[in-house]
Protein backbone atom coordinates (compact mmCIF):
# COMPACT_ATOMS: atom_id res chain seq x y z
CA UNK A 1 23.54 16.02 -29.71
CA UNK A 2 19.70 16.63 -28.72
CA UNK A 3 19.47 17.87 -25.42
CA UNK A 4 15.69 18.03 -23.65
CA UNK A 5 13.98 18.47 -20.32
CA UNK A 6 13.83 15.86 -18.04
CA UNK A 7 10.68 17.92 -16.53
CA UNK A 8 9.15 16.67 -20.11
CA UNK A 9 10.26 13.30 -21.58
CA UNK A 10 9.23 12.14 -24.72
CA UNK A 11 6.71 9.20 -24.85
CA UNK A 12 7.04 6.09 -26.73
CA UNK A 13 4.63 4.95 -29.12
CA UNK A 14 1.82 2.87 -27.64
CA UNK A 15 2.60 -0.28 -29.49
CA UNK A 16 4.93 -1.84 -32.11
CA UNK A 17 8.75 -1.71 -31.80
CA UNK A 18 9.91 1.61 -29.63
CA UNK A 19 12.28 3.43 -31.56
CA UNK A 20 14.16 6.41 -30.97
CA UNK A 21 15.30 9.31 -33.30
CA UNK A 22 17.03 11.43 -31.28
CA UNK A 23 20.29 9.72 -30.83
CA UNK A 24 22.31 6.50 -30.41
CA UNK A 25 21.97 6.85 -26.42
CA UNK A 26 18.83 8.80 -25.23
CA UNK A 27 17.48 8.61 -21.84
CA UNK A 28 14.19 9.84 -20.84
CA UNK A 29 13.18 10.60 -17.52
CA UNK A 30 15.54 8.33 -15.95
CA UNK A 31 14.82 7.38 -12.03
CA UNK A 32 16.71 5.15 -9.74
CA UNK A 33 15.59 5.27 -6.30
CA UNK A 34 16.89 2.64 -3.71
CA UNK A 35 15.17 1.78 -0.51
CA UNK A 36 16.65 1.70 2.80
CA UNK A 37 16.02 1.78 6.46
CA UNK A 38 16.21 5.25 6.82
CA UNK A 39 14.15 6.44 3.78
CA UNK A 40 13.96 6.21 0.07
CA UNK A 41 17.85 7.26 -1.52
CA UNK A 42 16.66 9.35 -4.88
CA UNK A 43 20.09 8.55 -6.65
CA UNK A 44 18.77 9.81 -9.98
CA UNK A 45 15.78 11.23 -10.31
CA UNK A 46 14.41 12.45 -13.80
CA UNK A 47 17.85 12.15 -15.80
CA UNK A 48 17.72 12.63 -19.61
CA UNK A 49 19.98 13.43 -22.46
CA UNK A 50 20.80 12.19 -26.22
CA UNK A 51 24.48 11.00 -27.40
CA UNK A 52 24.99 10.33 -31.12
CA UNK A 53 28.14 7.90 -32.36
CA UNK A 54 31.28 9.68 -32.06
CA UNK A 55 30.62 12.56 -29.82
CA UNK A 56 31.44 12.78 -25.99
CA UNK A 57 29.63 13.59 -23.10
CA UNK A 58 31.26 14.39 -20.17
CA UNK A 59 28.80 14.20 -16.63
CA UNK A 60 30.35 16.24 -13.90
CA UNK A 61 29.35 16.97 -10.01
CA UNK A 62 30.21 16.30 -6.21
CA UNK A 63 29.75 13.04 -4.98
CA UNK A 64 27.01 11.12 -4.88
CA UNK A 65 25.26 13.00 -6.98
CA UNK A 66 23.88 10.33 -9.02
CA UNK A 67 27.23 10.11 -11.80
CA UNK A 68 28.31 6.55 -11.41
CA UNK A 69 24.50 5.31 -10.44
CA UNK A 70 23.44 6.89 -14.35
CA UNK A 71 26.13 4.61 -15.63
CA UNK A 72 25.37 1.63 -13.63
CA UNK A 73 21.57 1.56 -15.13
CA UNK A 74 22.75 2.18 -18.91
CA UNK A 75 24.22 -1.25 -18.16
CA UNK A 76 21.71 -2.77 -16.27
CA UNK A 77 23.67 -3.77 -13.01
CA UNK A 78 20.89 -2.51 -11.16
CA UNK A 79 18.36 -5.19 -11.75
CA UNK A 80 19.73 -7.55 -9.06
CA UNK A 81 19.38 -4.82 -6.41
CA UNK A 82 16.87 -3.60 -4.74
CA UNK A 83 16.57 -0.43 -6.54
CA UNK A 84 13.67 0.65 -8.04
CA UNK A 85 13.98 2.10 -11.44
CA UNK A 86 12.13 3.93 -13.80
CA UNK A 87 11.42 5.88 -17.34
CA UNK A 88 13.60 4.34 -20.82
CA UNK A 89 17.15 3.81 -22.18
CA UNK A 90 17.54 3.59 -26.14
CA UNK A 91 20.35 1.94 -27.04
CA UNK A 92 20.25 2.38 -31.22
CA UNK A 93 16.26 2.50 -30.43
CA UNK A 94 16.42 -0.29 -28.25
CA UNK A 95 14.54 0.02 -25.06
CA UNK A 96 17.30 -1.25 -22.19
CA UNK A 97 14.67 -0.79 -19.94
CA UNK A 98 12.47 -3.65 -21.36
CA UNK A 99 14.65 -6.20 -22.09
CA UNK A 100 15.06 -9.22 -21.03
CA UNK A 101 18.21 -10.36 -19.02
CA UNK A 102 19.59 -12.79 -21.69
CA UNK A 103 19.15 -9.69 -24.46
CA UNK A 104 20.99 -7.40 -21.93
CA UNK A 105 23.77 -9.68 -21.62
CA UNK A 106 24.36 -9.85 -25.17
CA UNK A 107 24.76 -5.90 -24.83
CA UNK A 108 26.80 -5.78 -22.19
CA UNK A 109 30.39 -6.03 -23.51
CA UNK A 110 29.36 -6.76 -26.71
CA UNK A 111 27.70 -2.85 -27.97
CA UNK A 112 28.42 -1.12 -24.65
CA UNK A 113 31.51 -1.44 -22.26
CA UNK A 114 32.76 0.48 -19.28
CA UNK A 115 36.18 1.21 -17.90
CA UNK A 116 35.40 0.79 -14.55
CA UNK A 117 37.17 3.54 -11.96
CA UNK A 118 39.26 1.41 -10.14
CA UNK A 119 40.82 -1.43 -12.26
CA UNK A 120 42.64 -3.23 -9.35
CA UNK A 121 39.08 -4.07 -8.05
CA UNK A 122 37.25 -4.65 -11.57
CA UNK A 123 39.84 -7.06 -12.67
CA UNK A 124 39.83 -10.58 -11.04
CA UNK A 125 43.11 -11.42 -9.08
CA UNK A 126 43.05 -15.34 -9.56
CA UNK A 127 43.09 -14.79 -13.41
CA UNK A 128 45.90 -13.41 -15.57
CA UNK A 129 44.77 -10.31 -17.80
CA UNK A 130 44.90 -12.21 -21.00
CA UNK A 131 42.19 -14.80 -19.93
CA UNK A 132 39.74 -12.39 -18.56
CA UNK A 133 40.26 -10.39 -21.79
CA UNK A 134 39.44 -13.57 -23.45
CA UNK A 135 36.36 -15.22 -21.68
CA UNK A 136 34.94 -11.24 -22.90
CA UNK A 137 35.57 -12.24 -26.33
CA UNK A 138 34.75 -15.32 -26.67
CA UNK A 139 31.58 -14.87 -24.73
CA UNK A 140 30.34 -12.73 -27.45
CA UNK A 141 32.14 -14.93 -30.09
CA UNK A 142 31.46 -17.96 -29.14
CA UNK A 143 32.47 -19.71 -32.60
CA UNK A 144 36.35 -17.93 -32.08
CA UNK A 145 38.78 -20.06 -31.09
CA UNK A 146 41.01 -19.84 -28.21
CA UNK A 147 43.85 -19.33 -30.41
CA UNK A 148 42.36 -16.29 -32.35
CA UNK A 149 40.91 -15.07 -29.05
CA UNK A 150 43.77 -14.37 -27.42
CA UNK A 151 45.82 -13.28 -30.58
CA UNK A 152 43.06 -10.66 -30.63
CA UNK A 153 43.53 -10.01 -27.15
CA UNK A 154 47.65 -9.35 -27.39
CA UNK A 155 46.84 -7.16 -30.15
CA UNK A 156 44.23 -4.91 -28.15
CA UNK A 157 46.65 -4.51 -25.36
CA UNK A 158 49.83 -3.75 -28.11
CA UNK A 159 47.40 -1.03 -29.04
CA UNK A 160 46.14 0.58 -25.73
CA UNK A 161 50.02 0.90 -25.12
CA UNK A 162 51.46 -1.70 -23.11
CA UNK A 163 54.63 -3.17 -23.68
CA UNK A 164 55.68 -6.59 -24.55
CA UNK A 165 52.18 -7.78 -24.97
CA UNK A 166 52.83 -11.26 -25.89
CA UNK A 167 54.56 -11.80 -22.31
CA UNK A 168 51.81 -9.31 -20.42
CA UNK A 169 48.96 -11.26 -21.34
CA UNK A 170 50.27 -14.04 -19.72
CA UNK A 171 50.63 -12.18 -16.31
CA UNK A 172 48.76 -11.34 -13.36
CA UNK A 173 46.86 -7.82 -12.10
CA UNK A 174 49.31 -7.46 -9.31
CA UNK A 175 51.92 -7.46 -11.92
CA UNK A 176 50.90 -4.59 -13.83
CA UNK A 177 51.23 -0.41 -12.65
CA UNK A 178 48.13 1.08 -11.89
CA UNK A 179 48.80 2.86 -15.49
CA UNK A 180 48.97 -0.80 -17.24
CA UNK A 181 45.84 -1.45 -15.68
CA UNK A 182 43.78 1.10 -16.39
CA UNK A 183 45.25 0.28 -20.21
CA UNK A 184 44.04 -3.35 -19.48
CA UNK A 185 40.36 -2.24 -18.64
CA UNK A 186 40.67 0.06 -21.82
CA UNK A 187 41.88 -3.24 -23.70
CA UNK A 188 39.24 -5.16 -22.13
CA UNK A 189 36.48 -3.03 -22.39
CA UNK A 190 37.09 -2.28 -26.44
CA UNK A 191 37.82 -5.94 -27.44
CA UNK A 192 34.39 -6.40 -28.81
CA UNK A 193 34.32 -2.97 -30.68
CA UNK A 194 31.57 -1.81 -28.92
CA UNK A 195 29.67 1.34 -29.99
CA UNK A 196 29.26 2.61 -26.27
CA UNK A 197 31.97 3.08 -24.26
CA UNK A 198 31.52 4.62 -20.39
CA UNK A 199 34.47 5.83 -18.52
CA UNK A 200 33.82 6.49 -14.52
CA UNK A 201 36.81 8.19 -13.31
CA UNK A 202 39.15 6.79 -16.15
CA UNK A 203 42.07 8.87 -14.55
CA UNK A 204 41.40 8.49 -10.96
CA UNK A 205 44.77 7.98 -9.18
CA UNK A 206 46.74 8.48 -11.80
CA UNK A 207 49.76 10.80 -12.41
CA UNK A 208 49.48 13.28 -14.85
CA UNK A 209 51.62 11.95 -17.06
CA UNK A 210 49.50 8.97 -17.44
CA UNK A 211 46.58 10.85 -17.01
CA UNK A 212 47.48 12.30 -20.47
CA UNK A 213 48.42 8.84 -21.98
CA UNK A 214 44.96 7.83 -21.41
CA UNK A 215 42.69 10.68 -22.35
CA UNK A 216 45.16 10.51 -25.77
CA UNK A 217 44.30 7.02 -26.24
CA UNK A 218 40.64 7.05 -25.82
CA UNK A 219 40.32 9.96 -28.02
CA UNK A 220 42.35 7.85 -30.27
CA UNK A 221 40.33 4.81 -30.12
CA UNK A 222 37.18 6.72 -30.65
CA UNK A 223 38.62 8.45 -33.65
CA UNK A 224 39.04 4.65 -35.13
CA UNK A 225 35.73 2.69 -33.95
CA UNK A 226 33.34 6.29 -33.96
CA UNK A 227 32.61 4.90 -30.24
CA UNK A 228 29.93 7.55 -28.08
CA UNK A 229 31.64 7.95 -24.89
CA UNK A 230 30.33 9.06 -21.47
CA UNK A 231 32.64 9.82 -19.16
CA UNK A 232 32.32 10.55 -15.76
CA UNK A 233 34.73 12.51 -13.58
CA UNK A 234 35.46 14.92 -10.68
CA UNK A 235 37.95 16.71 -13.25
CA UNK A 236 37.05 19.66 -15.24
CA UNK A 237 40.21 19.53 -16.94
CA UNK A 238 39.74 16.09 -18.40
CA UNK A 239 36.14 17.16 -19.69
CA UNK A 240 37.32 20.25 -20.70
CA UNK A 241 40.15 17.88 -23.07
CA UNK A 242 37.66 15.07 -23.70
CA UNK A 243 33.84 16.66 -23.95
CA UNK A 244 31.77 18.03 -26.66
CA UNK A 245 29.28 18.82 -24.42
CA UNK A 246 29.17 18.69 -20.69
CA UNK A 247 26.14 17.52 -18.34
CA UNK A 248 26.27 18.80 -14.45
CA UNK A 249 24.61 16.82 -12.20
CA UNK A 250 23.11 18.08 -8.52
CA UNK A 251 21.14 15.56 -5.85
CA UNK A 252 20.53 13.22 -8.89
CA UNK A 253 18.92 15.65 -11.58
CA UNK A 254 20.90 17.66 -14.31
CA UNK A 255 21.17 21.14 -13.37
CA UNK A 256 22.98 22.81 -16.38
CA UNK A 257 23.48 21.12 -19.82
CA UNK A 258 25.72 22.81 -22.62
CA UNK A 259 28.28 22.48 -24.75
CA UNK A 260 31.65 22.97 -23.16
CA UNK A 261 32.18 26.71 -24.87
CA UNK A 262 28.38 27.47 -23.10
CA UNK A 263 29.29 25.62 -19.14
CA UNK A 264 32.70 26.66 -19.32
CA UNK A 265 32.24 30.14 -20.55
CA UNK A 266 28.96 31.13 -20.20
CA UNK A 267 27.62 28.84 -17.22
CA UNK A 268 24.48 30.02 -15.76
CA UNK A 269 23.57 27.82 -12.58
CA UNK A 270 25.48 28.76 -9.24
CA UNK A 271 25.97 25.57 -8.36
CA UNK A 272 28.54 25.64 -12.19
CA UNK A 273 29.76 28.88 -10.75
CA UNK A 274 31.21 26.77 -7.35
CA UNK A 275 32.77 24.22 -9.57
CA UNK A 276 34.65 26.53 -11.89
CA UNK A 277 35.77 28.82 -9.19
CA UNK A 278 36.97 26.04 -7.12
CA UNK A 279 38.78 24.72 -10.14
CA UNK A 280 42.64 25.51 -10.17
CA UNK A 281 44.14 27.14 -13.16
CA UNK A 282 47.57 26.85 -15.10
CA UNK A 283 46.68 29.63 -17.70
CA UNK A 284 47.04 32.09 -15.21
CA UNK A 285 48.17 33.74 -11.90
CA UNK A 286 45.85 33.68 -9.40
CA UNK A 287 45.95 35.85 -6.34
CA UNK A 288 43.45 34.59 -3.90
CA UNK A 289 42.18 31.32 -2.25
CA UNK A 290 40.54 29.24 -4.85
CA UNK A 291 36.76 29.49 -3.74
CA UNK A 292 34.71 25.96 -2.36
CA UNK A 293 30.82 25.54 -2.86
CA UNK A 294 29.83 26.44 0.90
CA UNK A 295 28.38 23.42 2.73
CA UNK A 296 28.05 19.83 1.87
CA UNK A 297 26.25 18.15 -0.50
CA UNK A 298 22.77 17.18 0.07
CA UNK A 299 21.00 14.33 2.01
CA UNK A 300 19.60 12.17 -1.52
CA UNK A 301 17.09 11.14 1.22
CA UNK A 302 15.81 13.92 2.56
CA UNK A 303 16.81 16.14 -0.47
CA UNK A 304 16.35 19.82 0.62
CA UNK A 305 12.73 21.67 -0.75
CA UNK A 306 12.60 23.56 -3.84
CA UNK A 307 15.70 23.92 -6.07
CA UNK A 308 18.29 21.12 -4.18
CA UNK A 309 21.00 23.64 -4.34
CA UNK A 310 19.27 26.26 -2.35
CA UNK A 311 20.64 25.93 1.34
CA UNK A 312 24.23 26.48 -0.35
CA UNK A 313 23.42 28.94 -2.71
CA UNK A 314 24.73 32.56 -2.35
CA UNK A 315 21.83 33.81 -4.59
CA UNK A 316 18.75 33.25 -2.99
CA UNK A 317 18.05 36.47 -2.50
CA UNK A 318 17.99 37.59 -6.20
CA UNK A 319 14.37 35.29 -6.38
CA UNK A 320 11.72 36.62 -5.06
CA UNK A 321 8.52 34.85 -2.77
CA UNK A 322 11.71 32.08 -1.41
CA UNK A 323 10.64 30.39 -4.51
CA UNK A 324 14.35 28.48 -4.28
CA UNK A 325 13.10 27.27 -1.05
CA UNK A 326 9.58 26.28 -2.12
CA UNK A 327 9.30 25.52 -5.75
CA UNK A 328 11.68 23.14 -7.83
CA UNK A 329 12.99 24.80 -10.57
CA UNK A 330 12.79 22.99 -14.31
CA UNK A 331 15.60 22.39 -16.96
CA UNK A 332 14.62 25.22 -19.25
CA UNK A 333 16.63 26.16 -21.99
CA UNK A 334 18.63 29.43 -21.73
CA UNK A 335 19.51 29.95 -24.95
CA UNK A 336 20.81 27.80 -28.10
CA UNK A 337 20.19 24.80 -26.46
CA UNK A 338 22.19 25.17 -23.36
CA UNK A 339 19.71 24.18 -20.16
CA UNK A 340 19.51 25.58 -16.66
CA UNK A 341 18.24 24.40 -13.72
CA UNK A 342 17.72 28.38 -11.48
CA UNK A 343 15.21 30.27 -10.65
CA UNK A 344 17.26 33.29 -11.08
CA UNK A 345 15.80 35.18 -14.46
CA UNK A 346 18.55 34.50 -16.94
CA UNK A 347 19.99 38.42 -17.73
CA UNK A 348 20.24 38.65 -14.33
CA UNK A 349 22.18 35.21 -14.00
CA UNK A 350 24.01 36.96 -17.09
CA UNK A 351 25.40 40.12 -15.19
CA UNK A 352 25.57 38.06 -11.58
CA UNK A 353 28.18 36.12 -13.92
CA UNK A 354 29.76 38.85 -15.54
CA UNK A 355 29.74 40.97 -12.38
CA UNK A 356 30.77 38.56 -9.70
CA UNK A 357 31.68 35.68 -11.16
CA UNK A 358 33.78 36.01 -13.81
CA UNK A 359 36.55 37.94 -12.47
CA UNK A 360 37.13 35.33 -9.47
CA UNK A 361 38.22 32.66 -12.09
């Protein structure tokens, strides 16, 4: 997976088709900016990273910090809205950006799906899971019978896991666990093979047990159809089981982007530091508090000066001139690819870690 500055996207040719090399999903300066009453909400603002078919890249941070609004945009449910949005999407060189509803449509469910977080509110309650599995399919199918359709949806939902299929298509949302739903959405949202799948909070609610059930399917069912997946979650642990490479996110910009050795390992912004030592562990006895990032996150309206993550940061002093304060920092890359979003010079981040860090995890 290419990874590159959002500070310095890449520009498309000036005419002819707009391809992209890079990877199946690439976005390039990605902005999404809604207006309101009290000020302009910068949800995401200058987002960009590559995903190739078959890998997994797994967007972590706090609330609101522009996760599930990235997501909405690959799929274009922002264009009804007021937001105002900006930069390019290549889907398999296709500009999302520039197409026209009808073409997006044909996307949508078809060559990218999403597993929405909570299924109980993504899945209609008048219809029974079988028909709204269905209508997907035979939207994109038109020529499939209703017959075929739905023998092609019993067999999705015998393979996502879910007993007695034949009888469960016929039934209702209500009737279904929150685990058999989640499975549904799964079902639903690979029906149409698509080469894209997005996960936002995929294990939300969910009992470990299950938790595990689902991360082993998906892995599964990306083995089989060499799906890129993007998944989006609070939990370390499931990126840490799911992720080839990891993509933290802070007031709607990326602030460190690595593989999951390099974040998990080696991180390099503070604000990775505060997630990882807030993080419980299994693998070992701990003998303190767990540690929380100081503060709350930031205003996206009235995002703080300078680096975003400055007014909770412990480091400030290690930068000279209040440059956190006064200049933003750019995504600069520390070291075999792995990019960080810190003033701090990066041997210094490199003992800070080693020093202070390290041994509170």
């Amino acid at each position: 997976m290419a990874l590159r500055d959002a500070t310095t996207p890449a520009q498309a040719p000036a005419s002819g088709p707009t391809t992209s090399a890079a990877g199946y999903l690439e976005l390039r300066d990605l902005k999404v900016h809604f207006p309101t009453d009290d000020g302009l909400v910068k949800a995401v603002d200058g987002l960009s990273f590559t995903l190739d078919r078959g890998q997994t890249i797994g967007i972590v941070g706090e609330s609101g910090s522009g996760k599930s609004v990235t997501s909405q945009a690959i799929l274009g449910l922002h264009r009804r809205t007021r937001a105002k949005t900006s930069g390019s999407i290549f889907l398999d060189g296709e500009d999302l950006m520039t197409v026209n509803n009808e073409r997006l449509r044909t996307l949508r469910g078809n060559k990218m799906a999403m597993i929405f977080q909570d299924p109980l509110s993504a899945l209609h309650p008048y219809y029974t899971i079988g028909n709204q599995i269905v209508e997907g399919i035979r939207v994109h199918h038109p020529d499939m019978s209703k017959t075929a359709a739905k023998n092609r949806t019993i067999d999705m939902l015998e393979r996502v896991g879910i007993p007695n299929p034949k009888k469960r298509v016929d039934q209702y949302p209500h009737e279904f666990s929150g685990g058999m739903r989640q499975r549904a959405m799964i079902a639903m949202a690979l029906s149409n093979d698509p080469s894209l799948l997005i996960a936002d909070e995929p294990t939300t609610a969910l009992d470990v047990t299950v938790q595990a059930q689902i991360l082993d399917l998906m892995r599964d069912l990306q083995q089989e159809f060499g799906s890129a997946i993007i998944m989006i979650t609070h939990d370390l642990g499931v990126v840490a089981e799911m992720a080839d490479e990891i993509l933290v996110m802070y007031g709607g910009k990326a602030v460190e982007h690595g593989t999951v050795d390099q974040v998990f390992y080696t991180p390099e912004m503070p604000y990775a530091w505060g997630l990882l030592t807030s993080m419980p562990r299994l693998d070992r006895v701990r003998k303190e508090r767990l540690d929380p990032v100081p503060g709350n996150p930031p205003s996206l309206i009235n995002v703080p000066s300078g680096c975003a993550f400055h007014p909770r940061c412990g480091y400030r002093s290690e930068v000279p001139d209040d440059d956190c304060r006064a200049v933003v920092p750019e995504l600069l890359d520390a070291g075999g690819g792995h990019l960080v979003r810190c003033h701090i010079p990066p041997p210094r981040r490199r003992e800070l870690y080693e020093s202070d860090v390290k041994p509170r995890l």
